[in-house]
N, C-alpha and C. Protein backbone atom coordinates (compact mmCIF):
# COMPACT_ATOMS: atom_id res chain seq x y z
N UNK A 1 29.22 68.08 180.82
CA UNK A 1 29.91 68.18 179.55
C UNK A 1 31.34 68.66 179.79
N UNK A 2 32.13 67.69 179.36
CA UNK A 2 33.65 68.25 179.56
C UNK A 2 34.02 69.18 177.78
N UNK A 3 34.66 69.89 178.34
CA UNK A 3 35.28 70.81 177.13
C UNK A 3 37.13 70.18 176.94
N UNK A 4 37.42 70.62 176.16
CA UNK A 4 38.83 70.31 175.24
C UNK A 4 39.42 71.43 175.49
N UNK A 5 40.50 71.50 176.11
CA UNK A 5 41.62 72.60 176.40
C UNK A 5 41.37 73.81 175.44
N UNK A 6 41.61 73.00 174.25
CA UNK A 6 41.77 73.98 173.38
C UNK A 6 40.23 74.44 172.78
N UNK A 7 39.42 74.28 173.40
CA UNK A 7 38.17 74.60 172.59
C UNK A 7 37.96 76.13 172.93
N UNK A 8 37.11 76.48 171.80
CA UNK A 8 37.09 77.94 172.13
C UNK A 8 36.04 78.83 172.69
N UNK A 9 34.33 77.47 173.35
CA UNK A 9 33.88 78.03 174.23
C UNK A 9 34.82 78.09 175.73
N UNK A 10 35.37 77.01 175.60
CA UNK A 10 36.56 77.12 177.28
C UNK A 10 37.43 78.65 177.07
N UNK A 11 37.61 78.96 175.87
CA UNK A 11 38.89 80.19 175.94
C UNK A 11 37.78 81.49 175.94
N UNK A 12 36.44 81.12 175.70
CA UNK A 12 35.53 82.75 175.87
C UNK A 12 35.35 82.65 177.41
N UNK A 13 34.82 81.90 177.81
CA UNK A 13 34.66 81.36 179.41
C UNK A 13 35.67 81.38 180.42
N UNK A 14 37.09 81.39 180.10
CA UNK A 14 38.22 81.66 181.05
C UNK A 14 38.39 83.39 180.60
N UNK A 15 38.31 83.99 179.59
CA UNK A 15 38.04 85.12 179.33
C UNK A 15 36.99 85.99 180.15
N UNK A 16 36.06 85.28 179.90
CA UNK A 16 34.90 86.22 180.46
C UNK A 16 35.27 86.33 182.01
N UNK A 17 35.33 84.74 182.67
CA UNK A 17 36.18 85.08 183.85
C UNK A 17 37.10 85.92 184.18
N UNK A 18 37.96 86.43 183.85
CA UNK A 18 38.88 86.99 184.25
C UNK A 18 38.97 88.21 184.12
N UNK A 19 37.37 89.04 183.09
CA UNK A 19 37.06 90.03 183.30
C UNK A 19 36.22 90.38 184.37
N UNK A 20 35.27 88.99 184.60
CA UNK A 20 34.54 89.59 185.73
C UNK A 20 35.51 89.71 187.29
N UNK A 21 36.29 89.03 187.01
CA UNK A 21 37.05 89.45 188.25
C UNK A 21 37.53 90.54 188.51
N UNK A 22 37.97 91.30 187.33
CA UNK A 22 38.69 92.45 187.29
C UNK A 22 37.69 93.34 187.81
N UNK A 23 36.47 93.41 186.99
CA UNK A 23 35.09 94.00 187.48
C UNK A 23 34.91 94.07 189.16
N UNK A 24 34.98 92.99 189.68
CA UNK A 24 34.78 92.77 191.06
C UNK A 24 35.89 93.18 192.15
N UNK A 25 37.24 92.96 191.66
CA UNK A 25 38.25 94.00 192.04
C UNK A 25 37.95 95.47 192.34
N UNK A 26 38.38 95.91 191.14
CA UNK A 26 38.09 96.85 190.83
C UNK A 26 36.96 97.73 191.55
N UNK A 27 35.62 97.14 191.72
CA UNK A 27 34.49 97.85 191.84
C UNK A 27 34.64 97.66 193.46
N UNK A 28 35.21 96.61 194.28
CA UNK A 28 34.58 96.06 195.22
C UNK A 28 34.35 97.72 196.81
N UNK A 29 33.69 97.48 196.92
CA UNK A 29 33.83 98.50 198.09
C UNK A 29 32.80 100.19 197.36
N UNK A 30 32.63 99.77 196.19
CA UNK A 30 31.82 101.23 195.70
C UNK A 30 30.57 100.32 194.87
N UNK A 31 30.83 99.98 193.69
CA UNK A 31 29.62 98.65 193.34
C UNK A 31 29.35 97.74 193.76
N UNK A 32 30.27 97.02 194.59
CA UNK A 32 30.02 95.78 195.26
C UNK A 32 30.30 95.53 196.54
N UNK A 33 29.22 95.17 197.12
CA UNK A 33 30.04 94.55 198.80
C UNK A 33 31.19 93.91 198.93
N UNK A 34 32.12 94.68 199.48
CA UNK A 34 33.65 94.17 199.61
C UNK A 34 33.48 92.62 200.01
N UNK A 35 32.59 91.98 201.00
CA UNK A 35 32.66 90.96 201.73
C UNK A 35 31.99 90.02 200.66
N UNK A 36 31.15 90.22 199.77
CA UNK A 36 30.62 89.41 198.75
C UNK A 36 31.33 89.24 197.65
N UNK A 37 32.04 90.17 197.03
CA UNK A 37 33.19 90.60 196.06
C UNK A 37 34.20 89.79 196.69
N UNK A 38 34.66 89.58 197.55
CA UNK A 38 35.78 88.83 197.99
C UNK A 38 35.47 87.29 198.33
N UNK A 39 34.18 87.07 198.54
CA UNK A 39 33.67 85.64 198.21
C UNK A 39 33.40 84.71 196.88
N UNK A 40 33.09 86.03 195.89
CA UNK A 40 32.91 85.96 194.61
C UNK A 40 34.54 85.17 194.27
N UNK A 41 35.62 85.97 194.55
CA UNK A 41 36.41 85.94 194.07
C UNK A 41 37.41 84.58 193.87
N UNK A 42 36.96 84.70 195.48
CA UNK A 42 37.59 82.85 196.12
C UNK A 42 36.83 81.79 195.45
N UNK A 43 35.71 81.86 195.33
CA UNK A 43 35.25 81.00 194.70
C UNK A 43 35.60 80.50 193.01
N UNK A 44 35.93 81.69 192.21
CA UNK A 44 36.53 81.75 190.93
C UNK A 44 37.69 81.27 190.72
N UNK A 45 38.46 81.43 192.23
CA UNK A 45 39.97 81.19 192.13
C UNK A 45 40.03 79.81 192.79
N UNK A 46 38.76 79.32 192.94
CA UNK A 46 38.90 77.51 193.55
C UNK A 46 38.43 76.76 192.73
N UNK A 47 38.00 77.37 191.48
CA UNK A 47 37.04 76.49 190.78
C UNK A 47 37.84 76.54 189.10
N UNK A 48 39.54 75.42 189.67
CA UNK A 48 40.66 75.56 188.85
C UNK A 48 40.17 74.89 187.33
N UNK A 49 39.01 73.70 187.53
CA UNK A 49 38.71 72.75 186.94
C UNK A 49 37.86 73.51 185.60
N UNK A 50 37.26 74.89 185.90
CA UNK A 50 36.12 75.80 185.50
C UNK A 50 34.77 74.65 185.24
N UNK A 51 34.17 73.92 186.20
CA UNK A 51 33.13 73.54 186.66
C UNK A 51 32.39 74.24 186.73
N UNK A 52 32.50 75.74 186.89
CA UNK A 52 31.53 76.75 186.73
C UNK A 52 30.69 76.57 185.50
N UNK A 53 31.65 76.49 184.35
CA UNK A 53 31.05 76.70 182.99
C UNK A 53 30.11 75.82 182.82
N UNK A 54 29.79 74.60 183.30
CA UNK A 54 29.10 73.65 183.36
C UNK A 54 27.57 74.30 184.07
């Protein structure tokens, strides 16, 4: 299912993203395995298309 730029499950979903990143920042090395947290991360930041949401 492709979404519309402007749709506004795509704008909760680039949202929610960009908190969980902060989350994973943030935490990495005390909540989260630095080395998994930093895999997490790359992967969020390659996936420009948000194919995730799918």
């Amino acid at each position: 299912m492709k979404l519309k730029a402007d749709s506004k499950s795509l704008v909760r979903f680039v949202f929610l993203m960009y908190k969980v990143r902060s989350e994973l920042e943030k935490n990495s090395g005390t909540q989260f395995d630095p080395e998994i947290a930093a895999c997490m991360i790359s992967i969020m930041d390659e996936d420009t298309e948000y194919k995730l949401h799918e």
